[in-house]
Structure formats: C-alpha cells, structure tokens
N, C-alpha and C. Protein backbone atom coordinates (compact mmCIF):
# COMPACT_ATOMS: atom_id res chain seq x y z
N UNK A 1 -32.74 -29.18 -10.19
CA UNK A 1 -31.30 -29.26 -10.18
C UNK A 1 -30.75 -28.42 -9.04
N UNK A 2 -29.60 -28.68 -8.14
CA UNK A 2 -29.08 -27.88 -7.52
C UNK A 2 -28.42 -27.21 -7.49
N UNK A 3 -28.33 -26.31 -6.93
CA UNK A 3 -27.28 -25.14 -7.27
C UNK A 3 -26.31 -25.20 -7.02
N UNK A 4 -24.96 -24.89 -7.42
CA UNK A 4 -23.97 -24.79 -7.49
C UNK A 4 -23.46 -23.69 -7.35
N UNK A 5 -22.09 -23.59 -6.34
CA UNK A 5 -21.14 -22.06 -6.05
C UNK A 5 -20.77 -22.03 -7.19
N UNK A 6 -20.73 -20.48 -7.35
CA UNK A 6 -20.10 -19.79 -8.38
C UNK A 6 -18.35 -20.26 -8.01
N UNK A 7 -17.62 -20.47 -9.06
CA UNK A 7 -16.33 -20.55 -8.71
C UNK A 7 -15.58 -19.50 -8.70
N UNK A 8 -14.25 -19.67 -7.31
CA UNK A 8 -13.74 -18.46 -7.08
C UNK A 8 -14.29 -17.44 -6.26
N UNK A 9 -15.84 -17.64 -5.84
CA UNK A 9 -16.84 -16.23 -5.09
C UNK A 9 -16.09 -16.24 -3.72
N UNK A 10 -15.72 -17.11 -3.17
CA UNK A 10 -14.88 -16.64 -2.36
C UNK A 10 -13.90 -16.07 -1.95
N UNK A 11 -12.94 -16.79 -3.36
CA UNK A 11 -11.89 -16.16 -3.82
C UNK A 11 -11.17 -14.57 -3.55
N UNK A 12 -12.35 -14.51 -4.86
CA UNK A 12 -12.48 -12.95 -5.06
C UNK A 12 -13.05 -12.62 -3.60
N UNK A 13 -13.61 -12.53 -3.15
CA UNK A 13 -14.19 -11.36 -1.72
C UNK A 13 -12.68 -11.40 -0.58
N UNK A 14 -11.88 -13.33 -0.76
CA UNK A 14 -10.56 -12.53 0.19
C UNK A 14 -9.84 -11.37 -0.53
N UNK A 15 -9.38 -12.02 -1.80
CA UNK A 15 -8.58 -11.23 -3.08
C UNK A 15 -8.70 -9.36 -2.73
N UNK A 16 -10.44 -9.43 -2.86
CA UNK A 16 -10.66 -7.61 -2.63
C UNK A 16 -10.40 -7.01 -0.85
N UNK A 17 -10.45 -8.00 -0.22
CA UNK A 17 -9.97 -7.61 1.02
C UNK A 17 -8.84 -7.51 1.17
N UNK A 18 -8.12 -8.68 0.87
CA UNK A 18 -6.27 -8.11 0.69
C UNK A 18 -6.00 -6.88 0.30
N UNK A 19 -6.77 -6.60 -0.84
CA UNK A 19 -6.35 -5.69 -1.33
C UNK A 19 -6.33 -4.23 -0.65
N UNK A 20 -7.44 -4.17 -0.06
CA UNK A 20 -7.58 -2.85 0.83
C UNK A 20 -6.74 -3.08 1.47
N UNK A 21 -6.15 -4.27 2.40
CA UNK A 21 -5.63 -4.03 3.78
C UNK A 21 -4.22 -3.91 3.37
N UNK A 22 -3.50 -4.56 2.29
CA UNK A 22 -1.88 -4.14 1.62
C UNK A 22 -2.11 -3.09 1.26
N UNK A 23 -2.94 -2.22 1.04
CA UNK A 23 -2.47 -0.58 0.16
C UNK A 23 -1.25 -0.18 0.53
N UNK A 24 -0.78 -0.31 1.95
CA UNK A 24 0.07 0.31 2.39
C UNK A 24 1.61 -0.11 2.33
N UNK A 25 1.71 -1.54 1.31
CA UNK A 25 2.88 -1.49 0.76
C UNK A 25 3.19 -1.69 -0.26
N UNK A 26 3.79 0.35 -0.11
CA UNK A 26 4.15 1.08 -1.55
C UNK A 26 3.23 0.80 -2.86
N UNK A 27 1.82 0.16 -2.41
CA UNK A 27 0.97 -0.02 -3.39
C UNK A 27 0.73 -0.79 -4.09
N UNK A 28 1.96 -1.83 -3.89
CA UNK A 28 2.23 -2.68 -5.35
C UNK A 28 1.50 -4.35 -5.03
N UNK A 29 1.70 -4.78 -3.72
CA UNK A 29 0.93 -5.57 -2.73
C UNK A 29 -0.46 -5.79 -3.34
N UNK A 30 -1.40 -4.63 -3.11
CA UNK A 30 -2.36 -4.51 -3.06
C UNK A 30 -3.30 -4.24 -4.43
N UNK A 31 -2.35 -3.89 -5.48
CA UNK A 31 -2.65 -3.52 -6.68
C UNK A 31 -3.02 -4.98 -7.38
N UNK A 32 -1.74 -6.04 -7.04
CA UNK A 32 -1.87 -7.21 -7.73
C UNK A 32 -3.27 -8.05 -7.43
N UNK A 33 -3.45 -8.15 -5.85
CA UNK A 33 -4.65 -8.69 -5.40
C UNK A 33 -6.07 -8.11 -6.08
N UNK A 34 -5.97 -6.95 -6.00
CA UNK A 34 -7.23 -6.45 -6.55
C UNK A 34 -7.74 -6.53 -8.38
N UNK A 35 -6.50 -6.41 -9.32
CA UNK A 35 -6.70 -6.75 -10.20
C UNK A 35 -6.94 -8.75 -10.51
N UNK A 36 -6.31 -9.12 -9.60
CA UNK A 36 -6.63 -10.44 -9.98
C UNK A 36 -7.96 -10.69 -9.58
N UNK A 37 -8.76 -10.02 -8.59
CA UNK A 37 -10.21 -10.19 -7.72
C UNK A 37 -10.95 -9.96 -8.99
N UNK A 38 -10.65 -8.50 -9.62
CA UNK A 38 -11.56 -8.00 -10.39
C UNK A 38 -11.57 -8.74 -11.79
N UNK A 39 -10.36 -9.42 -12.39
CA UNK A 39 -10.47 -10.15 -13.19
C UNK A 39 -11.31 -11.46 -12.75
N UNK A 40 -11.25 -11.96 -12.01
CA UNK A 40 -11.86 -13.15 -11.19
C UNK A 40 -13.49 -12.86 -11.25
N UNK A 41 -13.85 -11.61 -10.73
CA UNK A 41 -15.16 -11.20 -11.00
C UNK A 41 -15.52 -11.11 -12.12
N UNK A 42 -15.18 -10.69 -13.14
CA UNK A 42 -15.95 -10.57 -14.06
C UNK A 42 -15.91 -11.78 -15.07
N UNK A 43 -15.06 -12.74 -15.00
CA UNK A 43 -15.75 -13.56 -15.18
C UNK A 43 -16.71 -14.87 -14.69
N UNK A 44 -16.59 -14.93 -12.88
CA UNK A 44 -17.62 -14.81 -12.68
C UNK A 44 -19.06 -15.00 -12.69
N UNK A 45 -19.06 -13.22 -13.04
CA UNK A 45 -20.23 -12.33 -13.29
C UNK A 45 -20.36 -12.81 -14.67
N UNK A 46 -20.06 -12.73 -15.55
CA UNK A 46 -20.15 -13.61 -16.99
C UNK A 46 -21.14 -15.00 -17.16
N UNK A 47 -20.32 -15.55 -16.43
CA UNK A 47 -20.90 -17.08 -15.86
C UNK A 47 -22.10 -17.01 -15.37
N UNK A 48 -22.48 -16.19 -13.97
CA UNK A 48 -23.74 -16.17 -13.18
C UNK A 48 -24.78 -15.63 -14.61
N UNK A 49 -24.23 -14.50 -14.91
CA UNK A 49 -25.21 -13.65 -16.22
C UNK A 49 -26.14 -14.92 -17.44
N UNK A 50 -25.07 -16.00 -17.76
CA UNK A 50 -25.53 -17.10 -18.81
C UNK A 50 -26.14 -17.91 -17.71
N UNK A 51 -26.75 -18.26 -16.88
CA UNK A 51 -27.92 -19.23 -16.53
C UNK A 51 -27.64 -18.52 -14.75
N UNK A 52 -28.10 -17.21 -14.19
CA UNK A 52 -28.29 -17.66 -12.71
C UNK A 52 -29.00 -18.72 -11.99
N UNK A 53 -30.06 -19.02 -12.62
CA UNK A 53 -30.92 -20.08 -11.47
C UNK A 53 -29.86 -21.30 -11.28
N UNK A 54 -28.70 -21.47 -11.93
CA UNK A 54 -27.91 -22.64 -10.85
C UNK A 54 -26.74 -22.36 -10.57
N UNK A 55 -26.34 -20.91 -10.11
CA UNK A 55 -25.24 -20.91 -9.65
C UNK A 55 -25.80 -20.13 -8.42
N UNK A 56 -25.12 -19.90 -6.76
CA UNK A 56 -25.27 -19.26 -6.10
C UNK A 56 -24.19 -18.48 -5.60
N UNK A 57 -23.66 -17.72 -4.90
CA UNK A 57 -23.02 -16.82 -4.26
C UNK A 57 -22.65 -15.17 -5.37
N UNK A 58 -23.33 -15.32 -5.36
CA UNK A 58 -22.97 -14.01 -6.48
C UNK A 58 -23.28 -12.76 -5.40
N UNK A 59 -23.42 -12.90 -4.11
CA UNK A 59 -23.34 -11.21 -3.26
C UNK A 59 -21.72 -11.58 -3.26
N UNK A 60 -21.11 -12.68 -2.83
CA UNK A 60 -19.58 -12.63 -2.39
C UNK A 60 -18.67 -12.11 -3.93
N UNK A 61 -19.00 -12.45 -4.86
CA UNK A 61 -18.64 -11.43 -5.90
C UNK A 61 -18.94 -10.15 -6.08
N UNK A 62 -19.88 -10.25 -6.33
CA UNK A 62 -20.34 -8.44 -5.64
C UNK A 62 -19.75 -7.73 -5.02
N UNK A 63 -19.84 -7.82 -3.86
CA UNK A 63 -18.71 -7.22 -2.52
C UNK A 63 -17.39 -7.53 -2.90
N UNK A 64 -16.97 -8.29 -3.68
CA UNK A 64 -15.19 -8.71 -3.65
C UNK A 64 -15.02 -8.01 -4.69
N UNK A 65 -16.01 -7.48 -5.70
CA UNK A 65 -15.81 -6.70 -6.76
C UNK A 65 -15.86 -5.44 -6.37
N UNK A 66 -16.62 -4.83 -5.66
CA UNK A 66 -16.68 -3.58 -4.94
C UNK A 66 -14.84 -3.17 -4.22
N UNK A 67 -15.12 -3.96 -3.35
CA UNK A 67 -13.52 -3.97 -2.56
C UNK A 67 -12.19 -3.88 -3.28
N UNK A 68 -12.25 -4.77 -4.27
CA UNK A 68 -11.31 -4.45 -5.10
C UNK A 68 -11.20 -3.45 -6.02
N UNK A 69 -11.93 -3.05 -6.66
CA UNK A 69 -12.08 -1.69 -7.10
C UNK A 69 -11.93 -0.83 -6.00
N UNK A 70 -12.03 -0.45 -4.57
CA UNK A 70 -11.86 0.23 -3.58
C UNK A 70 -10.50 0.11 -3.61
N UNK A 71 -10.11 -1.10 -3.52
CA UNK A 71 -8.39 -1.33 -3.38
C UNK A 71 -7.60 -1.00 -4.37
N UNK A 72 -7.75 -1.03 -5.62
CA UNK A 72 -7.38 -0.66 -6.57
C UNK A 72 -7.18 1.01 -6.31
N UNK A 73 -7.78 1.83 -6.15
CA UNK A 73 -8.11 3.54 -5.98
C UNK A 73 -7.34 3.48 -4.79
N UNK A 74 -6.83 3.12 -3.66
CA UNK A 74 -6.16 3.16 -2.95
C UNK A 74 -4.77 2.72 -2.89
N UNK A 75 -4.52 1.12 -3.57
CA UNK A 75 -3.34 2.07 -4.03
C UNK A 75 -2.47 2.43 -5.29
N UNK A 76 -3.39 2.77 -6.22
CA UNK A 76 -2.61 3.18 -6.61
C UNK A 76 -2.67 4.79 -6.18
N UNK A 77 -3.33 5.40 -5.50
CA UNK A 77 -2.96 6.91 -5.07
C UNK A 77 -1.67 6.48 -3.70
N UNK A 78 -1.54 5.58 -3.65
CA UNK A 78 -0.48 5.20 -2.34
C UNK A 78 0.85 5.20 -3.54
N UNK A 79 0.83 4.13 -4.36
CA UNK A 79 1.73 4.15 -5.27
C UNK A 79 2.38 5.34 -5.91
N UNK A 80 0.79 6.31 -6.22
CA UNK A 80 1.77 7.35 -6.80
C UNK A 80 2.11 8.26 -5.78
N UNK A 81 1.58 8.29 -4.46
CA UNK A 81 2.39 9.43 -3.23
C UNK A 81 3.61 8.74 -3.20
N UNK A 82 3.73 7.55 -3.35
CA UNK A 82 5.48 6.56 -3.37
C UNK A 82 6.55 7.35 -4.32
N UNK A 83 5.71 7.29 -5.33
CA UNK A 83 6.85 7.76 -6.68
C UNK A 83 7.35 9.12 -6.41
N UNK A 84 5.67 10.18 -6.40
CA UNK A 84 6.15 11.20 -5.90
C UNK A 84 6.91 11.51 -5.21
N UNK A 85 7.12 11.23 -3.52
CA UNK A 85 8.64 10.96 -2.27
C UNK A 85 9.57 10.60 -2.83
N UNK A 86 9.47 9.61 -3.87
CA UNK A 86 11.13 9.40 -4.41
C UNK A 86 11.34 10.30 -5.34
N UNK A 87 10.57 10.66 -6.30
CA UNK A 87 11.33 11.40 -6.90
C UNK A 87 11.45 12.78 -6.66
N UNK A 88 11.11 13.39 -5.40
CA UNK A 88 11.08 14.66 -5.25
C UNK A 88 12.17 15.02 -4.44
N UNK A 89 11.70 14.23 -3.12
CA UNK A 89 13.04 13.82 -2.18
C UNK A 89 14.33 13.25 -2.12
N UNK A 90 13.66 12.12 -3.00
CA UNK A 90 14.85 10.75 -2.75
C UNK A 90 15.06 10.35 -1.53
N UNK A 91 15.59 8.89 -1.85
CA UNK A 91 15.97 7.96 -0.70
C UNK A 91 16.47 9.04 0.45
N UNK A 92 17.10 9.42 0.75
CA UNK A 92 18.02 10.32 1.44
C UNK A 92 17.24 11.31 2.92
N UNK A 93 16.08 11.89 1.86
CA UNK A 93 15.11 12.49 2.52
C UNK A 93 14.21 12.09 2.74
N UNK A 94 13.61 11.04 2.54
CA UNK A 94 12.80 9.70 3.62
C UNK A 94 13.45 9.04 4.46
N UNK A 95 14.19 9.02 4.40
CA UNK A 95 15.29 8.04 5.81
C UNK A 95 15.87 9.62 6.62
N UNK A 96 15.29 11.10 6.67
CA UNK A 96 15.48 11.91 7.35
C UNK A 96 14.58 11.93 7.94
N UNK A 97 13.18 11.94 7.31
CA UNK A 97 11.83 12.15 7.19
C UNK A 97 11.56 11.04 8.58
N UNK A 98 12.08 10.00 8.13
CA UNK A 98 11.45 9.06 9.48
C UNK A 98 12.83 8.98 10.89
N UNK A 99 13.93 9.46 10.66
CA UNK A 99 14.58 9.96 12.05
C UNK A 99 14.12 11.16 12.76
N UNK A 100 13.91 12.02 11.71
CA UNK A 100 12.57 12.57 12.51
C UNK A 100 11.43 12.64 13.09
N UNK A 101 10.60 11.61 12.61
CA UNK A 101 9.48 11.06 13.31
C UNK A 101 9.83 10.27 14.59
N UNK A 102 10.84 9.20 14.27
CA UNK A 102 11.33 8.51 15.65
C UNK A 102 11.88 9.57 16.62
N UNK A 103 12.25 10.49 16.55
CA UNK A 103 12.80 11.59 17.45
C UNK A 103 11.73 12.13 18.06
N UNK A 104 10.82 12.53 17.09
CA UNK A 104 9.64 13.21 17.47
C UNK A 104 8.92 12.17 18.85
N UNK A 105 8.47 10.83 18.19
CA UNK A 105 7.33 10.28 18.79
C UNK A 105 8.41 9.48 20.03
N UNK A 106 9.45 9.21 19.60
CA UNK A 106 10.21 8.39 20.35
C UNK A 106 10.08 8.92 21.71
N UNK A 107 10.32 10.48 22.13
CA UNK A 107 10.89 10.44 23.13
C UNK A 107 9.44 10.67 24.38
C-alpha cells in the first residue's frame, strides 16, 4: 500500500513559522498561529501514532510542533511586556517613548 501525507504536515510547519515571525505583533498574531499548529499537531501525531507505516511526513510535524511551541513562549512574553507598557506607562508614555527614539535615531 502507499503511503499517504499526513494531513495538514505542512500546514502546521507554515502555522509554527508564522508564529515565530508575528511575535512581534503585540503577541496576539502569533499566539493564534501557534496554538492552531499545535492543535493541528497533535492530532496529527495521534493519527501517525495508530498505523505509521502509511502515513509519511511526520518530521514536518515535528518541526511545526517544535516552532510553535517556540512561538507560543515568545509571544506570549511579548504579550505580557505589552500589558506591562500599558499598564505601567500608558498610551501616553509609549507615544513619548517612541518620539524619543525618532529624535534619537532620526537625526
């Protein structure tokens, strides 16, 4: 019999790559991708587990499961440095925070 792709193995490996590469907005981007990867993986990994000899791609789950769990830890520590700035600062003092940077690097 031939083997057959696991469904989704591709999926998941963009899914966990999104995810790393959005961390950086405000967290929330990147949070969604990665939980949907990692839900995507494990089942999956479920699937491959009840008969591997006919499914193949199970490294691209692997790695998309890895990544997303990477992405996941990233942002949500992005998310919560977010919350933290607002609620310490507020709006007010991030929109100082970056006229100062443009001043700085600008000139």
């Amino acid at each position: 019999m031939e083997k057959q792709k696991l469904p989704n193995s591709t999926l998941i490996l963009v899914f966990g790559i999104i995810s790393i590469v959005t961390c950086c907005c405000y967290g929330v981007l990147g949070l969604i991708f990665g939980v949907i990867a990692l839900i995507l993986a494990n089942k999956a990994t479920k699937l491959y587990m009840e008969s591997p000899e006919n499914y193949e791609g199970y490294n691209n789950v692997k790695t998309g499961k890895i990544l997303a769990i990477i992405g996941i830890i990233l942002n949500v520590l992005y998310l919560g440095y977010t919350i933290f700035l607002f609620s310490t600062i507020g709006m007010e003092g991030i929109q100082e925070m970056q006229e100062q940077l443009l001043e700085q690097y600008g000139q």
